[in-house]
PDB file of N, CA and C in Angstrom:
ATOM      1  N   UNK A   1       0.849  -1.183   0.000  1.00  0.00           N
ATOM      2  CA  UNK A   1       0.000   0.000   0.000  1.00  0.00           C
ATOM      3  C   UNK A   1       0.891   1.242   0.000  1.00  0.00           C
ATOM      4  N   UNK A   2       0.917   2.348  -0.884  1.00  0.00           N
ATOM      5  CA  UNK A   2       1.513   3.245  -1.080  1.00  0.00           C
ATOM      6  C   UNK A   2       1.229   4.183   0.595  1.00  0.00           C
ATOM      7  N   UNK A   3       1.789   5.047   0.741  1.00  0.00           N
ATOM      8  CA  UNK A   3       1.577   6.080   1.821  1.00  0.00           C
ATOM      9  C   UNK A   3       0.900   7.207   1.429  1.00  0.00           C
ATOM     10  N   UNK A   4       0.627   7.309   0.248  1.00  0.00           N
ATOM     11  CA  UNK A   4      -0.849   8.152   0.107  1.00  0.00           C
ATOM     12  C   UNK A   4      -1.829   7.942   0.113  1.00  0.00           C
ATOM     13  N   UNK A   5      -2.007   6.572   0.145  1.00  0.00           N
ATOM     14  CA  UNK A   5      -3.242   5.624   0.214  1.00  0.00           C
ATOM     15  C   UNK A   5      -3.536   5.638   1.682  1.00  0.00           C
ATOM     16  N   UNK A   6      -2.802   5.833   2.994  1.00  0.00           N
ATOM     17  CA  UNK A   6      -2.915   5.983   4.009  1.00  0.00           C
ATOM     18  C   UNK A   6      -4.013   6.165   4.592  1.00  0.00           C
ATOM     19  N   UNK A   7      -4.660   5.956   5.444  1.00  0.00           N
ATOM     20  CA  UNK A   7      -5.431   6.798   6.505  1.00  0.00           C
ATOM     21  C   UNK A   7      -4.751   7.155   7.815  1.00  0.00           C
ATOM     22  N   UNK A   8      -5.330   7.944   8.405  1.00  0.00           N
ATOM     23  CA  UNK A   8      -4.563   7.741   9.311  1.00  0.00           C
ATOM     24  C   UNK A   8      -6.240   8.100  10.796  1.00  0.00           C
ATOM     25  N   UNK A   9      -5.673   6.539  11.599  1.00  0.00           N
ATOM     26  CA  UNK A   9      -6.981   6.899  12.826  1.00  0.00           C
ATOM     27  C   UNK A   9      -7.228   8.049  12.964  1.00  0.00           C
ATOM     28  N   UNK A  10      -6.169   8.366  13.916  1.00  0.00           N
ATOM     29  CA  UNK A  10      -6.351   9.602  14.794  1.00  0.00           C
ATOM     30  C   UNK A  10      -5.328  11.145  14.244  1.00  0.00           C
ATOM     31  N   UNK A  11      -6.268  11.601  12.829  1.00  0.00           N
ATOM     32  CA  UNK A  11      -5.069  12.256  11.991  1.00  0.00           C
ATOM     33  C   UNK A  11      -5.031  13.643  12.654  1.00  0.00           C
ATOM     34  N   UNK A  12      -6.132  14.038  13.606  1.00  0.00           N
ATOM     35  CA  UNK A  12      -6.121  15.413  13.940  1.00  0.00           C
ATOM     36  C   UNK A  12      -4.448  15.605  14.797  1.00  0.00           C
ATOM     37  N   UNK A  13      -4.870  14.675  15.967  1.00  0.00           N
ATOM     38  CA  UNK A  13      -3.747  14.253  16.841  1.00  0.00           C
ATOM     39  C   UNK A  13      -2.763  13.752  16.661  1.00  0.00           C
ATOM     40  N   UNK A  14      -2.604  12.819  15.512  1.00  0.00           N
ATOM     41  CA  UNK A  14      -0.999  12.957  14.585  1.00  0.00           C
ATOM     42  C   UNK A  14      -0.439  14.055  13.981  1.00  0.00           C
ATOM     43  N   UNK A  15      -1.163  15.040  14.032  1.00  0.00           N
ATOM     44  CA  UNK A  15      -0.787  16.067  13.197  1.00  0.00           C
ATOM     45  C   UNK A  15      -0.374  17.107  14.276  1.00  0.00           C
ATOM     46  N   UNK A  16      -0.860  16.930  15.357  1.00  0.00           N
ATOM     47  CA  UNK A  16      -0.898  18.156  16.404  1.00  0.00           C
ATOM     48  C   UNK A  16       0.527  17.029  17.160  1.00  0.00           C
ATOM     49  N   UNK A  17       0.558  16.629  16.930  1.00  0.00           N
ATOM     50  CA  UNK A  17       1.920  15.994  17.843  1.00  0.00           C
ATOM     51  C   UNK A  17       3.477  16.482  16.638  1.00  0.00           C
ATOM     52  N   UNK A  18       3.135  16.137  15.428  1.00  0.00           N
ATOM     53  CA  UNK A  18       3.860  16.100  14.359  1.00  0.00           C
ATOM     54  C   UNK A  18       4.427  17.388  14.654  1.00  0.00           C
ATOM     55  N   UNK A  19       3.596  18.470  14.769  1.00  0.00           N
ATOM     56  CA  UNK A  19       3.548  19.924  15.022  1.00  0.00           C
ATOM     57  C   UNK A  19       4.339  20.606  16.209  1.00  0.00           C
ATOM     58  N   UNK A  20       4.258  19.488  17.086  1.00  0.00           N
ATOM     59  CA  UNK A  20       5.086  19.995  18.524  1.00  0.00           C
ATOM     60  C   UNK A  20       6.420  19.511  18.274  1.00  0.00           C
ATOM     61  N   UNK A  21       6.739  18.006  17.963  1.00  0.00           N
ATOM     62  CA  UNK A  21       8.077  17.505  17.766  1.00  0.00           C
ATOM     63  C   UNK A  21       9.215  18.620  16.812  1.00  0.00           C
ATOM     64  N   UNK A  22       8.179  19.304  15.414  1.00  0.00           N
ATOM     65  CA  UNK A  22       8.645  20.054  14.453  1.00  0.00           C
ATOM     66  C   UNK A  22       9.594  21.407  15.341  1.00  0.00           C
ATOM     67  N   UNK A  23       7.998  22.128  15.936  1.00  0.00           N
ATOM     68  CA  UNK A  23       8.523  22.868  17.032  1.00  0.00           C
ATOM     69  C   UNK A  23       9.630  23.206  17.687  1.00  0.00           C
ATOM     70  N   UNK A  24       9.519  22.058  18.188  1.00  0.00           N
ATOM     71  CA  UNK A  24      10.580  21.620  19.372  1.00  0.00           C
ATOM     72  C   UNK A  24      12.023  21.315  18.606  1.00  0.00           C
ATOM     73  N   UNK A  25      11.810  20.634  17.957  1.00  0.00           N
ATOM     74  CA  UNK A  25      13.577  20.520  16.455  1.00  0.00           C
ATOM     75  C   UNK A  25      13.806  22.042  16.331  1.00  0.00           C
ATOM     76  N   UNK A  26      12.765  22.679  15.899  1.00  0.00           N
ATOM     77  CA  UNK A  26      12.704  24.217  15.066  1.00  0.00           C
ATOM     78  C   UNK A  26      13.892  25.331  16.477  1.00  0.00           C
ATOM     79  N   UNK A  27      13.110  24.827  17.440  1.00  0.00           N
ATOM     80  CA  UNK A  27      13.944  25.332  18.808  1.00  0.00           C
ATOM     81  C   UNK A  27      15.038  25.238  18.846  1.00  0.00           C
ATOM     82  N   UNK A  28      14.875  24.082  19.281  1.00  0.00           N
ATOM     83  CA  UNK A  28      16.622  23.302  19.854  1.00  0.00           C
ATOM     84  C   UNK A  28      17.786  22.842  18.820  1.00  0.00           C
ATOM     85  N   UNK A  29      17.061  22.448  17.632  1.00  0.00           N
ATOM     86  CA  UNK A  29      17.836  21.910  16.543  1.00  0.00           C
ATOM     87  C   UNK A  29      18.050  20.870  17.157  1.00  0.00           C
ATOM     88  N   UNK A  30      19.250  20.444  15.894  1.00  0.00           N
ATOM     89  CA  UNK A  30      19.985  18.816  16.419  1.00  0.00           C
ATOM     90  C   UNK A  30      21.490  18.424  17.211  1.00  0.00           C
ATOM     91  N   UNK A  31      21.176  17.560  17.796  1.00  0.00           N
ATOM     92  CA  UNK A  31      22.651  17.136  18.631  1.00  0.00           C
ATOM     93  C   UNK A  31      22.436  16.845  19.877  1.00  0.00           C
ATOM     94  N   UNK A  32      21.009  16.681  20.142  1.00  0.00           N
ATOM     95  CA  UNK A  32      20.985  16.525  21.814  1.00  0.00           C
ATOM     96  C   UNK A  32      20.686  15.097  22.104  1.00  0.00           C
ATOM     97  N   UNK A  33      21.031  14.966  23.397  1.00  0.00           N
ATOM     98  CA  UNK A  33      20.553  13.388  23.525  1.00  0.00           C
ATOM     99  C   UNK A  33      19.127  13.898  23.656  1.00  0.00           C
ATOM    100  N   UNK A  34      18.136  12.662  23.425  1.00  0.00           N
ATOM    101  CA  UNK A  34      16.769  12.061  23.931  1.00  0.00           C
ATOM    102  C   UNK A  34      16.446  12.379  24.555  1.00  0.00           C
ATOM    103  N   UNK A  35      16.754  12.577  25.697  1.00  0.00           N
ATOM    104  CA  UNK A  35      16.252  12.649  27.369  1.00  0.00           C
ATOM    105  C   UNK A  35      15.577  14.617  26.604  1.00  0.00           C
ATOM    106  N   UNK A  36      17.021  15.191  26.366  1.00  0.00           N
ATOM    107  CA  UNK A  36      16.472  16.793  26.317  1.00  0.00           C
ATOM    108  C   UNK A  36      15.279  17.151  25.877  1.00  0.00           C
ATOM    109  N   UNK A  37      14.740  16.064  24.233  1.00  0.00           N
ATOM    110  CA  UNK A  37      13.800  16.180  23.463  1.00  0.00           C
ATOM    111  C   UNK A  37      12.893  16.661  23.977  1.00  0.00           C
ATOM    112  N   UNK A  38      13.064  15.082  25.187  1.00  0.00           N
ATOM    113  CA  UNK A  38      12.050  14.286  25.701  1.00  0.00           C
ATOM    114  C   UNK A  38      11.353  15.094  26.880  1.00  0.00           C
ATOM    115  N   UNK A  39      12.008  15.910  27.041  1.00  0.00           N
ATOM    116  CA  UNK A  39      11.403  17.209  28.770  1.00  0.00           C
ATOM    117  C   UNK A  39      11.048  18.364  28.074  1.00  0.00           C
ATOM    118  N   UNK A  40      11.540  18.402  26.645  1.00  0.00           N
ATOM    119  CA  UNK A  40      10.918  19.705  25.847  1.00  0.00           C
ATOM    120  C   UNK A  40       9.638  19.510  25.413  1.00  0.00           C
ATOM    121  N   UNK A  41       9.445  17.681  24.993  1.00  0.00           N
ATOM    122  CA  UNK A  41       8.316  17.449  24.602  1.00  0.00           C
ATOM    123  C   UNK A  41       7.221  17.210  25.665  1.00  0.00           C
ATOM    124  N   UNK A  42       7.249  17.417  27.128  1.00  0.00           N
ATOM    125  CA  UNK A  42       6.803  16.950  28.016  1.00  0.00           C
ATOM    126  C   UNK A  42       6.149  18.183  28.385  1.00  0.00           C
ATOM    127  N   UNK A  43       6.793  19.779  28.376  1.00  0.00           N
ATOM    128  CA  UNK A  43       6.847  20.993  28.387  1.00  0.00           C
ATOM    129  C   UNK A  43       5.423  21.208  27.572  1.00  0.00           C
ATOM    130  N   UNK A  44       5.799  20.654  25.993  1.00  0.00           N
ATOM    131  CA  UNK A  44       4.706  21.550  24.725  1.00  0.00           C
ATOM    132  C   UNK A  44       3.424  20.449  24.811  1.00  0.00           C
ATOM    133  N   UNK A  45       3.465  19.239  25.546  1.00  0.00           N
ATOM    134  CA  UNK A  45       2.484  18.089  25.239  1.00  0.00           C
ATOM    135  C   UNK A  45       1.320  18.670  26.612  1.00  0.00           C
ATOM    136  N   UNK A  46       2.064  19.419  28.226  1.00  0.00           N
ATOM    137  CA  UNK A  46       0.999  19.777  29.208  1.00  0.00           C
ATOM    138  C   UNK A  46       0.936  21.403  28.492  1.00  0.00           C
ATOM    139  N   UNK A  47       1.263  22.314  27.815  1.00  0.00           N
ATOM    140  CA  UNK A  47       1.098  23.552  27.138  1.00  0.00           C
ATOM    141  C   UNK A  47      -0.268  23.179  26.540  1.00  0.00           C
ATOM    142  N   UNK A  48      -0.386  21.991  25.253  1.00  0.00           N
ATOM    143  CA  UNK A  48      -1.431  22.267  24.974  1.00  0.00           C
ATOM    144  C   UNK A  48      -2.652  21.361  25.693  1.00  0.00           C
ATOM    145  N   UNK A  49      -2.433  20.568  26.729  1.00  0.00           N
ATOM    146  CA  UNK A  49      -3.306  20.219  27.427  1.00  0.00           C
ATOM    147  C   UNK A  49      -3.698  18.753  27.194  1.00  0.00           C
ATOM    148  N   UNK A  50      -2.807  17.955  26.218  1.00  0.00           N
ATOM    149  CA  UNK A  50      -2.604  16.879  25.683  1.00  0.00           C
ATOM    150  C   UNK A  50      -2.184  16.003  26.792  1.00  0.00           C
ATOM    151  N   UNK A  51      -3.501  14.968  27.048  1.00  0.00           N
ATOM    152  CA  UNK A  51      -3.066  13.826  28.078  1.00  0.00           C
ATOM    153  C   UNK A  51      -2.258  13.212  27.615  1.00  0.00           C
ATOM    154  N   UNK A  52      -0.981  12.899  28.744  1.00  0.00           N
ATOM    155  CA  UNK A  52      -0.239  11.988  27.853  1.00  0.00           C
ATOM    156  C   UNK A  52       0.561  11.001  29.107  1.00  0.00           C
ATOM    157  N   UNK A  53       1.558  10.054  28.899  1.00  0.00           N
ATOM    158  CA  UNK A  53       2.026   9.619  29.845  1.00  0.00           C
ATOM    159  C   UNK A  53       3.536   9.328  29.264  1.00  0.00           C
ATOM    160  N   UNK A  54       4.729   9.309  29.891  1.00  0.00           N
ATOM    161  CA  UNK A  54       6.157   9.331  29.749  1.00  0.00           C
ATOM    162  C   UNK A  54       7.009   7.625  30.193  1.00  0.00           C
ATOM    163  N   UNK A  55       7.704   7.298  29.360  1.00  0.00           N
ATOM    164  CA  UNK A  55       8.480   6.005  30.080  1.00  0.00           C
ATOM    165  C   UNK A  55       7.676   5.139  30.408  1.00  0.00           C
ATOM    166  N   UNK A  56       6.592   4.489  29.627  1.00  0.00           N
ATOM    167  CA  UNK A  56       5.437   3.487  29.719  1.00  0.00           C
ATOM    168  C   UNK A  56       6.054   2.435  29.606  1.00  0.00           C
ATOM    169  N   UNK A  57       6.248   1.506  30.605  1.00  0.00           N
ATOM    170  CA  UNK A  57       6.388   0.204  30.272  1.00  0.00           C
ATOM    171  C   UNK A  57       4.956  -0.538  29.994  1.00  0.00           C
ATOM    172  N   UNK A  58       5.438  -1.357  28.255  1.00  0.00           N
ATOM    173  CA  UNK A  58       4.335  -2.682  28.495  1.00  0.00           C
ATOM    174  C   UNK A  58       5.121  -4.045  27.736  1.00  0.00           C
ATOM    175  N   UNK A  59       4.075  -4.712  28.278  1.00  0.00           N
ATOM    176  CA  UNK A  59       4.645  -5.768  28.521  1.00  0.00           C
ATOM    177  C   UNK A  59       4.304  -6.299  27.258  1.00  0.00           C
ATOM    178  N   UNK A  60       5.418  -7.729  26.785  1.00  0.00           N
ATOM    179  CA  UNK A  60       5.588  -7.975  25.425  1.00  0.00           C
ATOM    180  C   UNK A  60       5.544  -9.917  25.827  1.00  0.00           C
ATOM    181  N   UNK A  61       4.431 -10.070  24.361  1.00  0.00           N
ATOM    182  CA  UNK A  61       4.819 -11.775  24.662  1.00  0.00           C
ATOM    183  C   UNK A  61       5.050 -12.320  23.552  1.00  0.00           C
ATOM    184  N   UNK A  62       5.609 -13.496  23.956  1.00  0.00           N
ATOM    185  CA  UNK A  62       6.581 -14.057  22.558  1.00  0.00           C
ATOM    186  C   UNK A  62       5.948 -15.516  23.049  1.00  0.00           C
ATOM    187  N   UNK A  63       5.307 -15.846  21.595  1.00  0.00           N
ATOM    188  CA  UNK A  63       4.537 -17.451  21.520  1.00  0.00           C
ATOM    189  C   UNK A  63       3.988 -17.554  22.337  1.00  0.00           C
ATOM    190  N   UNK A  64       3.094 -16.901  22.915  1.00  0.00           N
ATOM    191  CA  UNK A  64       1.636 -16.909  24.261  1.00  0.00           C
ATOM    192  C   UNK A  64       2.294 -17.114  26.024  1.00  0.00           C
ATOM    193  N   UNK A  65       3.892 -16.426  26.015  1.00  0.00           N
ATOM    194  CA  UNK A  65       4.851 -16.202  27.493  1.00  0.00           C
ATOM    195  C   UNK A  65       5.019 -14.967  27.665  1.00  0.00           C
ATOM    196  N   UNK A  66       4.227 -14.133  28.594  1.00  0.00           N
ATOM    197  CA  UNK A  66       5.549 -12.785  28.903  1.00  0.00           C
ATOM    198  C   UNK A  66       6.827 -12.792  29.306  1.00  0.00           C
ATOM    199  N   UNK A  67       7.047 -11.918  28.569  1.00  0.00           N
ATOM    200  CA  UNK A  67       8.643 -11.962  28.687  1.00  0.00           C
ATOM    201  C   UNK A  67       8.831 -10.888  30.129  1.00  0.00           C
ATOM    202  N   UNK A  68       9.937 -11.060  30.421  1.00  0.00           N
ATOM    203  CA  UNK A  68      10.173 -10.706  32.158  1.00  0.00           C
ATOM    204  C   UNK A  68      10.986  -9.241  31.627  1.00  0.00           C
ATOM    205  N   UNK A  69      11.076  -9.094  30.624  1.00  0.00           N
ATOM    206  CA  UNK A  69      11.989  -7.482  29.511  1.00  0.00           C
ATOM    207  C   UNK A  69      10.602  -6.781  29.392  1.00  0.00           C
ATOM    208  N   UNK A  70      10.326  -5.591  29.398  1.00  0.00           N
ATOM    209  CA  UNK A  70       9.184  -4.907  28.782  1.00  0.00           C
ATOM    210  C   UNK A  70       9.894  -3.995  27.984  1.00  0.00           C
ATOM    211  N   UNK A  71       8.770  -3.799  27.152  1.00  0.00           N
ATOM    212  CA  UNK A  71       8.991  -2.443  26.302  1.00  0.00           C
ATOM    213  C   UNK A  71       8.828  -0.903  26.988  1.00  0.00           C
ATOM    214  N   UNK A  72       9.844  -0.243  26.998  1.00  0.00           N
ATOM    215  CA  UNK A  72       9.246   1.125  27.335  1.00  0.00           C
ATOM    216  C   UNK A  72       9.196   2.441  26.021  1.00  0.00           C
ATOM    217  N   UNK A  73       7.621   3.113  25.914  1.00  0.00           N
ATOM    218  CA  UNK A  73       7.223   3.587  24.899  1.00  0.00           C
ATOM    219  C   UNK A  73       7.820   4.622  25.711  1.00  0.00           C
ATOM    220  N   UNK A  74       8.231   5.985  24.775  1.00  0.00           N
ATOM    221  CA  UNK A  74       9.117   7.166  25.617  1.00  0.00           C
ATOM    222  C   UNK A  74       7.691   7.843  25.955  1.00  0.00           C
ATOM    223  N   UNK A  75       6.381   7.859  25.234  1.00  0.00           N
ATOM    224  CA  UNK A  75       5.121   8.753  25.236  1.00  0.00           C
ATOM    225  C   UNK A  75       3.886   7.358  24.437  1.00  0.00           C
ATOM    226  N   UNK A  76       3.073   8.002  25.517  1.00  0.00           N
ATOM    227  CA  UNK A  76       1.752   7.590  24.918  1.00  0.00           C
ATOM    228  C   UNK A  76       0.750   8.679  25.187  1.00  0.00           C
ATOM    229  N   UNK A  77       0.215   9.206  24.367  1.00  0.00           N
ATOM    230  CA  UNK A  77      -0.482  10.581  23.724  1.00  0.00           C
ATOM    231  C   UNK A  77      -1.664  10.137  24.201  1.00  0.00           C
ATOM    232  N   UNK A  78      -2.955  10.669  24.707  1.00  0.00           N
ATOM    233  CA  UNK A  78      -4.322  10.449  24.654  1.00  0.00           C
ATOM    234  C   UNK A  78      -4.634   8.833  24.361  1.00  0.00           C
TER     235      UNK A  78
END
């Protein structure tokens, strides 16, 4: 499937996130570790009032076992 063929679920809120990350590059530029992004993006995500949560661990299973490793997502948005 091409990427113009796309939909996208939740395109308002992909777009309004797309918009802060841009932002936030547009700011700081490049060269920083993660972590910096990551407190700038934490900054513009309670600015616009965007529930969100930071350093989410979840849990991952391989052939119907959790694994005792989780995944941690850096953000989960609304």
């Amino acid at each position: 499937m091409k990427a113009s063929n796309l939909k996208l679920i939740y395109e308002e809120l992909t777009y309004k996130i797309i918009g802060i990350a841009m932002k936030i590059h547009k700011e700081l530029g490049p060269g920083f570790l993660e972590a910096v992004y990551e407190e700038a993006m934490i900054i513009e995500l309670e600015k616009e009032g965007l529930p969100f949560q930071n350093q989410v661990p979840i849990e991952i299973e391989y052939r119907g076992k959790k694994l005792k490793k989780k995944y941690r997502a850096d953000f989960v948005i609304d």
